[in-house]
C-alpha atoms as a PDB file:
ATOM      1  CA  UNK A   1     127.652 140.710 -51.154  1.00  0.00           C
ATOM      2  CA  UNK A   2     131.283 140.675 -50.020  1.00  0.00           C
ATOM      3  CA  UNK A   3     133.884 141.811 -52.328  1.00  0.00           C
ATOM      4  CA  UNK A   4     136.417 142.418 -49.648  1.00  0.00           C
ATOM      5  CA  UNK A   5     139.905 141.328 -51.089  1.00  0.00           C
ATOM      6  CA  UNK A   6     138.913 140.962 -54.636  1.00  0.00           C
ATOM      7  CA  UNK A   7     140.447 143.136 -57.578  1.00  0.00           C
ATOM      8  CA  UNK A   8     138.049 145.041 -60.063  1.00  0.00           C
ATOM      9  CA  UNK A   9     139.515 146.419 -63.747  1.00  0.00           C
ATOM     10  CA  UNK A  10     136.976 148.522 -65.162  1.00  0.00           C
ATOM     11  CA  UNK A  11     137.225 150.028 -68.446  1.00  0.00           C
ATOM     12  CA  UNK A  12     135.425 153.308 -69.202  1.00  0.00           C
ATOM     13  CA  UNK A  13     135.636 154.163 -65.864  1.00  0.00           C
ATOM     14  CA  UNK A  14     135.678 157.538 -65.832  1.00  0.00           C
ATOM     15  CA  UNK A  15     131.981 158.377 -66.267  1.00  0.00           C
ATOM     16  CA  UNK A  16     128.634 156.847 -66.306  1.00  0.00           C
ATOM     17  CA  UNK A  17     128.105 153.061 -66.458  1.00  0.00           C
ATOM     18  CA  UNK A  18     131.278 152.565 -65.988  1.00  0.00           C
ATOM     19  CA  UNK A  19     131.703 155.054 -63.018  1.00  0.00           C
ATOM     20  CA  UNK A  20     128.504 153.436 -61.363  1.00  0.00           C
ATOM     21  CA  UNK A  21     129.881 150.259 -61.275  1.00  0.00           C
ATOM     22  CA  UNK A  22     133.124 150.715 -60.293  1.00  0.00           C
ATOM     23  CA  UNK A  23     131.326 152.815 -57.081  1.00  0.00           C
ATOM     24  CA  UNK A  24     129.087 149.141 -56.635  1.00  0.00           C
ATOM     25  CA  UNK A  25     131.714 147.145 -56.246  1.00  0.00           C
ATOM     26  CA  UNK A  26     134.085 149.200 -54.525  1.00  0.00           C
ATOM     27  CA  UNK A  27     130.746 149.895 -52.037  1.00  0.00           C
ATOM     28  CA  UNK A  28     130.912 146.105 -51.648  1.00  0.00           C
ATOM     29  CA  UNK A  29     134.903 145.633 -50.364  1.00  0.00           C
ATOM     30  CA  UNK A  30     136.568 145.332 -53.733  1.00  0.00           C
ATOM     31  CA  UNK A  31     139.158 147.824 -54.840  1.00  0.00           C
ATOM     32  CA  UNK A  32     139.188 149.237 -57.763  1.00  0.00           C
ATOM     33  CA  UNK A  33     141.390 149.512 -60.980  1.00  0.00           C
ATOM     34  CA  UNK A  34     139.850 152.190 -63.630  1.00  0.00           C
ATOM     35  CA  UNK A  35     140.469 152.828 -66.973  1.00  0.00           C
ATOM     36  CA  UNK A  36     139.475 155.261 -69.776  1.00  0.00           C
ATOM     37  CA  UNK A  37     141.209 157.513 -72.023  1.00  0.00           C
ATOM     38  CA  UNK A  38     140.593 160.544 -69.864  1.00  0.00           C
ATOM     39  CA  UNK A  39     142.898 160.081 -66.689  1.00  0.00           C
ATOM     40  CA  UNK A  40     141.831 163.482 -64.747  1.00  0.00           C
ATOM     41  CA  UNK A  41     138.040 162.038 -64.309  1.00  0.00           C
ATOM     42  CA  UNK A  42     139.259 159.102 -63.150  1.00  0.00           C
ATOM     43  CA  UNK A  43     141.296 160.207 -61.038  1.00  0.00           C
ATOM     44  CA  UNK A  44     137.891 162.159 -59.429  1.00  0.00           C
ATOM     45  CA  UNK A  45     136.430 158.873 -58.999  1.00  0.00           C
ATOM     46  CA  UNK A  46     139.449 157.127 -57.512  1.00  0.00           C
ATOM     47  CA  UNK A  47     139.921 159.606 -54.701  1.00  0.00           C
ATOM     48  CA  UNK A  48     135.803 158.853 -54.212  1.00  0.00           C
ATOM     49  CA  UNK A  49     136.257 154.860 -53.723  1.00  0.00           C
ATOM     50  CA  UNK A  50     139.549 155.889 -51.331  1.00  0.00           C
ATOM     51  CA  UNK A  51     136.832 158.265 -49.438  1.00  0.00           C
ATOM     52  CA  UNK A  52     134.868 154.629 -48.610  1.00  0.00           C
ATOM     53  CA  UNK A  53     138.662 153.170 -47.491  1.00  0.00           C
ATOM     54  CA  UNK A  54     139.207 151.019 -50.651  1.00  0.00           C
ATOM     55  CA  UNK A  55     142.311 150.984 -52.634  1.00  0.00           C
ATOM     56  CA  UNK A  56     142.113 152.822 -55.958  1.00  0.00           C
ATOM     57  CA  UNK A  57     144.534 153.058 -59.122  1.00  0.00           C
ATOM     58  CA  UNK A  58     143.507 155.324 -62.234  1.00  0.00           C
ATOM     59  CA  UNK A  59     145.294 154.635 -65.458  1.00  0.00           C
ATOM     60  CA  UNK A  60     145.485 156.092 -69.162  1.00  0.00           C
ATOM     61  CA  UNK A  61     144.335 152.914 -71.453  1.00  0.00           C
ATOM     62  CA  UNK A  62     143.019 152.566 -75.190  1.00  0.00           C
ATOM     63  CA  UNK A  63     140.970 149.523 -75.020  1.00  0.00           C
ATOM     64  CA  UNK A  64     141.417 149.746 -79.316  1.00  0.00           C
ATOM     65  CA  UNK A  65     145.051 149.228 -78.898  1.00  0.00           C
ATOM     66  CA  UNK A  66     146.594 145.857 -77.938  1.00  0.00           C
ATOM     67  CA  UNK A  67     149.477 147.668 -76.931  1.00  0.00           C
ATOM     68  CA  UNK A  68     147.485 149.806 -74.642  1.00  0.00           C
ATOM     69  CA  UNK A  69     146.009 147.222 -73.064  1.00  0.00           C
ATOM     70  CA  UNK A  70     148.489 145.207 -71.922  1.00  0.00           C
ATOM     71  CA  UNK A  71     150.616 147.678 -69.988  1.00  0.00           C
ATOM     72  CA  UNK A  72     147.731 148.484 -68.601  1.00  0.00           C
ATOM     73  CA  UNK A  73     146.931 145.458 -67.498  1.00  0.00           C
ATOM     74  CA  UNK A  74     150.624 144.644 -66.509  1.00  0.00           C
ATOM     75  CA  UNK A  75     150.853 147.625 -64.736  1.00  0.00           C
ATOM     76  CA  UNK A  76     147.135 146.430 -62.172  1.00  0.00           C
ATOM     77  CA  UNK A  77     148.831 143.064 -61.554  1.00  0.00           C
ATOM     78  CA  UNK A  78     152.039 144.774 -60.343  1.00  0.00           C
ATOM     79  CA  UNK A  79     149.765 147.379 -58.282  1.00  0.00           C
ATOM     80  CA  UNK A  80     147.327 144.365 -57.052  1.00  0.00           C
ATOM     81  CA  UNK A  81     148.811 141.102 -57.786  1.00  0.00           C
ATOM     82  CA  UNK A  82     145.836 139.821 -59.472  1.00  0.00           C
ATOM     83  CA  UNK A  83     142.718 140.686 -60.764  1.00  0.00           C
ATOM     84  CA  UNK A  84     139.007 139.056 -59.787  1.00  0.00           C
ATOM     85  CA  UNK A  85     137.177 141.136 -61.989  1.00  0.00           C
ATOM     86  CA  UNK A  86     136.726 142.548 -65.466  1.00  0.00           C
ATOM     87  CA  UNK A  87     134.220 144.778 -66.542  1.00  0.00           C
ATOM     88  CA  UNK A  88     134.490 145.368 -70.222  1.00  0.00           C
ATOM     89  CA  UNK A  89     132.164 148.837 -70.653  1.00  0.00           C
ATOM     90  CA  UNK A  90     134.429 151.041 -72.915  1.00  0.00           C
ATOM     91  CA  UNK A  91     132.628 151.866 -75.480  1.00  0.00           C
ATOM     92  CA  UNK A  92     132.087 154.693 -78.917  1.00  0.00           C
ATOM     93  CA  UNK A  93     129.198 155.140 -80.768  1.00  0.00           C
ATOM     94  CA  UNK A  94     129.667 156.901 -84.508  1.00  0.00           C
ATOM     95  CA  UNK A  95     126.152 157.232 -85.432  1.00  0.00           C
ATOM     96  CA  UNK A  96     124.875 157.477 -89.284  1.00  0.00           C
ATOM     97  CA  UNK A  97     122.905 155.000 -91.965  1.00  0.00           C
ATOM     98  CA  UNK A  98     124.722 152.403 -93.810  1.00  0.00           C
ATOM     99  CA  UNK A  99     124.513 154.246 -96.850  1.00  0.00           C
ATOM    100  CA  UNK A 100     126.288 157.183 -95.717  1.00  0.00           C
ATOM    101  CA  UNK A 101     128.524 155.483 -93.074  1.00  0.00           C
ATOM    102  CA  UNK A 102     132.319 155.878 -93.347  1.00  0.00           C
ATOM    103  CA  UNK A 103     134.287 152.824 -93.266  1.00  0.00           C
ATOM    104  CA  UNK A 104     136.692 154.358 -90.904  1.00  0.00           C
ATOM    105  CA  UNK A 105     133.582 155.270 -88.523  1.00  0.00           C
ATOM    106  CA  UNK A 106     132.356 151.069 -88.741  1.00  0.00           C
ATOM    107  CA  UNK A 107     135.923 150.079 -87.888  1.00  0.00           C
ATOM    108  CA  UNK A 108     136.429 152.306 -84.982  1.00  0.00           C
ATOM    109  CA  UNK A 109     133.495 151.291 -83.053  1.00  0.00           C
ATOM    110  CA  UNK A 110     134.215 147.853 -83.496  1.00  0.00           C
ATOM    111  CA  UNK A 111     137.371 148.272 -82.712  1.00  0.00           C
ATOM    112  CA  UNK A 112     136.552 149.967 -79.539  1.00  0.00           C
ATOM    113  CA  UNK A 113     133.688 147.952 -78.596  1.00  0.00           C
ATOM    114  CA  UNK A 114     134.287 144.424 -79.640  1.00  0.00           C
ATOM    115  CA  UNK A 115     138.336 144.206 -80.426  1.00  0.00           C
ATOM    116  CA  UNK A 116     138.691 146.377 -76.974  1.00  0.00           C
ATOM    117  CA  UNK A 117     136.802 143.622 -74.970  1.00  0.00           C
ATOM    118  CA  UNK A 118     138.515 140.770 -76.796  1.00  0.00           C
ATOM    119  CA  UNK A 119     142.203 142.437 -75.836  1.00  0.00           C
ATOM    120  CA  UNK A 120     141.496 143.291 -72.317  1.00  0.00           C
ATOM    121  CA  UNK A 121     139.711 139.463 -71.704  1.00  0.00           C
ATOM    122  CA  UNK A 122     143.039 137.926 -73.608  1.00  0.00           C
ATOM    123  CA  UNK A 123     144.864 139.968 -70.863  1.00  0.00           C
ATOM    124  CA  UNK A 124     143.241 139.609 -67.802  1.00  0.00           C
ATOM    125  CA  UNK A 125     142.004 135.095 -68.239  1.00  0.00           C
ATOM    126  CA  UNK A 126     145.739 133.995 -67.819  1.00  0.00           C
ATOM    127  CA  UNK A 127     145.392 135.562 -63.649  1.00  0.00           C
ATOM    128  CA  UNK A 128     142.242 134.166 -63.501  1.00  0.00           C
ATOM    129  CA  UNK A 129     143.183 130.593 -65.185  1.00  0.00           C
ATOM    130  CA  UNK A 130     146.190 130.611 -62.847  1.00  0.00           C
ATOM    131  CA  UNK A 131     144.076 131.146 -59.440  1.00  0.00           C
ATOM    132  CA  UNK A 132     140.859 129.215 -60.659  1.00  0.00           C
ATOM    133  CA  UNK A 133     138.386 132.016 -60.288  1.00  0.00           C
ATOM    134  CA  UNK A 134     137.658 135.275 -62.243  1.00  0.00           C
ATOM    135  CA  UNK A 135     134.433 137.084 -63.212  1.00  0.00           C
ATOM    136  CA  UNK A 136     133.605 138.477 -66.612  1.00  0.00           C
ATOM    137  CA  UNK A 137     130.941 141.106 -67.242  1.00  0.00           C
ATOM    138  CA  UNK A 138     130.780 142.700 -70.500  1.00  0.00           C
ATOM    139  CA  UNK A 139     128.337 145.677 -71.231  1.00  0.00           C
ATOM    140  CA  UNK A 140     126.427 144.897 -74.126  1.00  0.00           C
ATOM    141  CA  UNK A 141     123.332 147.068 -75.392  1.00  0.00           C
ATOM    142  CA  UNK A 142     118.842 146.663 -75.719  1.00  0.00           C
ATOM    143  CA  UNK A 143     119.843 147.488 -79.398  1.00  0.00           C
ATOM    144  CA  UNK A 144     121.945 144.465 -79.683  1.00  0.00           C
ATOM    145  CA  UNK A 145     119.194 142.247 -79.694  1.00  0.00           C
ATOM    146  CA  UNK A 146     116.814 144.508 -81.713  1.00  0.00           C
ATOM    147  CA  UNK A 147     118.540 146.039 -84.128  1.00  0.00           C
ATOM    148  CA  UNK A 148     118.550 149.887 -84.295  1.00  0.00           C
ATOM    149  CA  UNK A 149     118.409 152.327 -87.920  1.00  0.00           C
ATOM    150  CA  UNK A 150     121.458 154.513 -88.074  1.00  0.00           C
ATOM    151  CA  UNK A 151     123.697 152.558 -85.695  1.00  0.00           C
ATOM    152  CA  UNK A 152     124.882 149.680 -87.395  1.00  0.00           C
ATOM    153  CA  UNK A 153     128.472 149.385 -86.503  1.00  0.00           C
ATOM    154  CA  UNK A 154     127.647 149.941 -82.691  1.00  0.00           C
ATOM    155  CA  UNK A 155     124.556 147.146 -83.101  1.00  0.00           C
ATOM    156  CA  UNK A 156     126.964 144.983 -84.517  1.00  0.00           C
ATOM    157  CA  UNK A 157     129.764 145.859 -82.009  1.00  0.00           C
ATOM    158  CA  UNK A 158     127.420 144.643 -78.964  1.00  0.00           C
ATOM    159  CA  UNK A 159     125.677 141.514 -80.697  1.00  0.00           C
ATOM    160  CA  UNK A 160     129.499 140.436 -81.283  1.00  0.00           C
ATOM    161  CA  UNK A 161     130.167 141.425 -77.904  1.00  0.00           C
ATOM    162  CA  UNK A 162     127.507 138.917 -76.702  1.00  0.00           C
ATOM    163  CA  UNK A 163     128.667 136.196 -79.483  1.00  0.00           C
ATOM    164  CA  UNK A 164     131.889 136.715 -77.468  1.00  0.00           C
ATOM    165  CA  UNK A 165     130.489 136.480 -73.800  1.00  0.00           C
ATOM    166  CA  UNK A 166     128.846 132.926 -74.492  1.00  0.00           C
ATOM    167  CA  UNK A 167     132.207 131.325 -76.386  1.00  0.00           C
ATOM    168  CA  UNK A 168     134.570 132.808 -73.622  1.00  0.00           C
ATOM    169  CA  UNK A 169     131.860 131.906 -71.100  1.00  0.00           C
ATOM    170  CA  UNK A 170     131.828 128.186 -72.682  1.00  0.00           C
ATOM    171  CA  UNK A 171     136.343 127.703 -72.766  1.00  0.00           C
ATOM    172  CA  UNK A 172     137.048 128.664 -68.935  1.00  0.00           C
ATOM    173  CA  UNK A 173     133.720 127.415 -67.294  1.00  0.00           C
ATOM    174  CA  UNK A 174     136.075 124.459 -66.184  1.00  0.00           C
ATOM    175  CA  UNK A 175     138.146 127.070 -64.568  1.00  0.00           C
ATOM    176  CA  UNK A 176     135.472 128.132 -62.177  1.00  0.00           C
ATOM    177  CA  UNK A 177     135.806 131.610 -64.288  1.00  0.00           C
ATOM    178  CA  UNK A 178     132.349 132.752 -65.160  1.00  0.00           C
ATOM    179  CA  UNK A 179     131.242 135.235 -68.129  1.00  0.00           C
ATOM    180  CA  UNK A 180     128.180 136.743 -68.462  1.00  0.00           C
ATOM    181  CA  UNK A 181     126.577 140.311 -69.812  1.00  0.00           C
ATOM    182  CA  UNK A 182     124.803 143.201 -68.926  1.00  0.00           C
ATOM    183  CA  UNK A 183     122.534 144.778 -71.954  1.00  0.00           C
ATOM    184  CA  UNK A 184     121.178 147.944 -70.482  1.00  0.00           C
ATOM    185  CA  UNK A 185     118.334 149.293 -72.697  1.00  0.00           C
ATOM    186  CA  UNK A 186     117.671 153.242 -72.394  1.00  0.00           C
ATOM    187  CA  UNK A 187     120.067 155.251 -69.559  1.00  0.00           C
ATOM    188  CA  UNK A 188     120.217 158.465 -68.708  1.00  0.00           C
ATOM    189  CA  UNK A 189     123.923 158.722 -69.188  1.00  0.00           C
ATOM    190  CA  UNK A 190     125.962 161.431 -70.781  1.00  0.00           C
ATOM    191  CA  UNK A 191     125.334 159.677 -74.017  1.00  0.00           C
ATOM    192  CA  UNK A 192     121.320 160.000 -74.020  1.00  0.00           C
ATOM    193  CA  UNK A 193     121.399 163.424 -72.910  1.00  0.00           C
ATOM    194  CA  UNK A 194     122.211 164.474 -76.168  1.00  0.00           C
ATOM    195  CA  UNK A 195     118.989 163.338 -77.735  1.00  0.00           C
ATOM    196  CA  UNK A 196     116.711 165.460 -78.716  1.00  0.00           C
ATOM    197  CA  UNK A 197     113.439 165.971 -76.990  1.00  0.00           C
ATOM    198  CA  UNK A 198     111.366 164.491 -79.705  1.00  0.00           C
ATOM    199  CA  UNK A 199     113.485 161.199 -79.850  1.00  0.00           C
ATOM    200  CA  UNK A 200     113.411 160.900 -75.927  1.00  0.00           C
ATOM    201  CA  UNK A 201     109.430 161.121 -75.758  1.00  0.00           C
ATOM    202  CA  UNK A 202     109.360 158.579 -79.063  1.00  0.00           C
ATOM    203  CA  UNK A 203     111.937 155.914 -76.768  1.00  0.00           C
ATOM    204  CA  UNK A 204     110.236 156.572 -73.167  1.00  0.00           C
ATOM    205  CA  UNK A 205     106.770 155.099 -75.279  1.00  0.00           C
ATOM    206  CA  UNK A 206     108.665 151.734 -76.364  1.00  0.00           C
ATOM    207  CA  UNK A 207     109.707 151.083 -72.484  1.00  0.00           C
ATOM    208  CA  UNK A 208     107.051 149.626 -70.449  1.00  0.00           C
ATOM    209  CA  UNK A 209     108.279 150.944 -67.199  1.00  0.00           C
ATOM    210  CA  UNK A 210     107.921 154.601 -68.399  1.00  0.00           C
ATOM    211  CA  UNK A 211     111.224 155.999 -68.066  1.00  0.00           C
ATOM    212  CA  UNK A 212     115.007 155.838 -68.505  1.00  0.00           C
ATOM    213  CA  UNK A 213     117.435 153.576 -66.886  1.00  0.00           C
ATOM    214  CA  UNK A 214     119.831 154.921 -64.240  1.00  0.00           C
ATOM    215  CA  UNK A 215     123.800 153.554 -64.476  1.00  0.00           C
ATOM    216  CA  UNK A 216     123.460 152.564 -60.927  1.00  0.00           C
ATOM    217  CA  UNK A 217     120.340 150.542 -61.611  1.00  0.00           C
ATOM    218  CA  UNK A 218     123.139 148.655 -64.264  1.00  0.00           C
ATOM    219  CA  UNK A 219     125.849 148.954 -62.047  1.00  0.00           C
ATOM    220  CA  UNK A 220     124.081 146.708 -59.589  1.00  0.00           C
ATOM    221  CA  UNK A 221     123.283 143.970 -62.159  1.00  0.00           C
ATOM    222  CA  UNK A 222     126.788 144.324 -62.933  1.00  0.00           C
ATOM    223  CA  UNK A 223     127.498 143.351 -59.017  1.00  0.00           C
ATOM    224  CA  UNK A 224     125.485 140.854 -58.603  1.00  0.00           C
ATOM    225  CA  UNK A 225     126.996 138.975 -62.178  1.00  0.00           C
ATOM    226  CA  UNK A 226     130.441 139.518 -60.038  1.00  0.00           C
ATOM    227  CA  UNK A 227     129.645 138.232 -56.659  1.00  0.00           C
ATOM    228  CA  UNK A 228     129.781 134.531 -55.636  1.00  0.00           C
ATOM    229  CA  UNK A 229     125.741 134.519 -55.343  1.00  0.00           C
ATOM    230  CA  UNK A 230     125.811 134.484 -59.185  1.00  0.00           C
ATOM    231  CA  UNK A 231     128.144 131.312 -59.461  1.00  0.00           C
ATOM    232  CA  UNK A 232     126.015 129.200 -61.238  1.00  0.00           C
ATOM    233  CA  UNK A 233     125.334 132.047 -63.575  1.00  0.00           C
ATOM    234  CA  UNK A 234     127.533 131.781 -66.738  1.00  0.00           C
ATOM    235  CA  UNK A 235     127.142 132.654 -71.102  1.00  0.00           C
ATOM    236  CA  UNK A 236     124.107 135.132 -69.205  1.00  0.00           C
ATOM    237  CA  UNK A 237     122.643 137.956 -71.054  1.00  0.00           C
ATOM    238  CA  UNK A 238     121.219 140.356 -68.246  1.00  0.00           C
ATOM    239  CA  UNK A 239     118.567 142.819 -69.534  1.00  0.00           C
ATOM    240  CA  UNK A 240     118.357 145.537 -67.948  1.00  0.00           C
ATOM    241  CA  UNK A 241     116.044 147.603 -69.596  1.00  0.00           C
ATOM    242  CA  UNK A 242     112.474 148.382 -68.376  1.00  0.00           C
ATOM    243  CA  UNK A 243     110.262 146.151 -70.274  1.00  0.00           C
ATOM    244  CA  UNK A 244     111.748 147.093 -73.573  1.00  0.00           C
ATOM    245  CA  UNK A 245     112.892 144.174 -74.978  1.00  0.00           C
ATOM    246  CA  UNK A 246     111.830 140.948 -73.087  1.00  0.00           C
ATOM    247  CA  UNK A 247     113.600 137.505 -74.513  1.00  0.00           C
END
């Protein structure tokens, strides 16, 4: 795969899935715009994909505000003139049962997970429109499509974030701009590590494969939905997830 010349914005850069994939593609030729709310780790891995000779630009963005967004995303096209790639992985989980759940702790995640995709694809398709060619991966979730107790805002946030990737995926297909998804099922990212013990042995016996996910095992399904191999691919829902949930 040869991303030489292309443009990657990556939201949630800064650490895990997000991190991993931005280090794919930048592996593969593309340089790299990263995002996240905390600018001093990505700034760590920006001066890691300028070790490999790729261009790198770290901003400050909150995917949950327009506002935020859109400089953001301003400020990449006047840095790189264009941008070839999203990949929509910011993303907040605000765990509890429905029962208990505050409605400020539903509307945050969605507004993160889902509203933050929506703002930064609404920014990003009028480049892509323009040069008739863009890729689209957004990273969705195993619990998406199997429902999970006690995280009912974030289930909801990635099953709208796939509703999203097949009606985006179906309005610019004439533009040669394709739109897929990633749903990873069980990583061993900063966000699993917090688990306890018990709850890690009860998940590793509901994946086949035996074990966790890596974010570079993602990050490379997240290349190959961005690289001109995967051009007939499009409305795509990649699992990623050891056996766990099989469609």
């Amino acid at each position: 795969m040869n991303f030489e010349g292309r443009i990657a914005l990556v939201t949630g850069a800064s650490q895990g899935i997000g991190r991993a994939s931005a280090l794919a593609l930048a592996e593969a030729g593309a340089d790299a715009a990263l995002c996240s709310r905390n600018l001093e780790r990505l700034e760590n891995v920006a001066k890691t994909i300028e070790a490999m000779g790729k261009k790198a630009l770290a901003l400050r963005m909150d995917v949950s505000s327009l506002e935020s967004v859109n400089a953001a995303v301003a400020k990449v096209l006047e840095w790189g003139g264009k941008i070839d790639i999203l990949v929509n992985n910011a993303g907040v989980t605000k765990d509890n049962l429905v029962m208990r759940m505050k409605p400020e702790d539903w509307e945050a995640v969605l507004k993160t997970n889902l509203d933050g995709a929506f703002y930064c694809i609404r920014a990003v398709l009028p480049g892509m429109v323009r040069q008739r060619r863009g890729r689209i991966i957004n990273v969705a979730s195993v619990v998406a499509e199997t429902g999970n107790p006690g995280q009912a805002n974030y289930v909801a946030s990635k099953a709208g974030l796939i509703g999203l990737t097949k009606s985006v995926a179906a309005e610019v297909a004439s533009r040669n701009i394709t739109v897929n998804a990633v749903a990873p099922g069980f990583i061993a990212t900063a966000m699993t590590e917090r688990l306890s013990e018990g709850v890690k042995e009860k998940i590793l016996g509901l994946i086949p494969l035996g074990r966790m996910g890596t974010d570079r095992e993602v990050a490379l399904g997240v290349r190959f939905l961005a690289s001109e191999e995967a051009g007939y691919i499009t409305g795509h829902v990649l699992n990623i997830n050891g056996g766990m949930y099989m469609a």
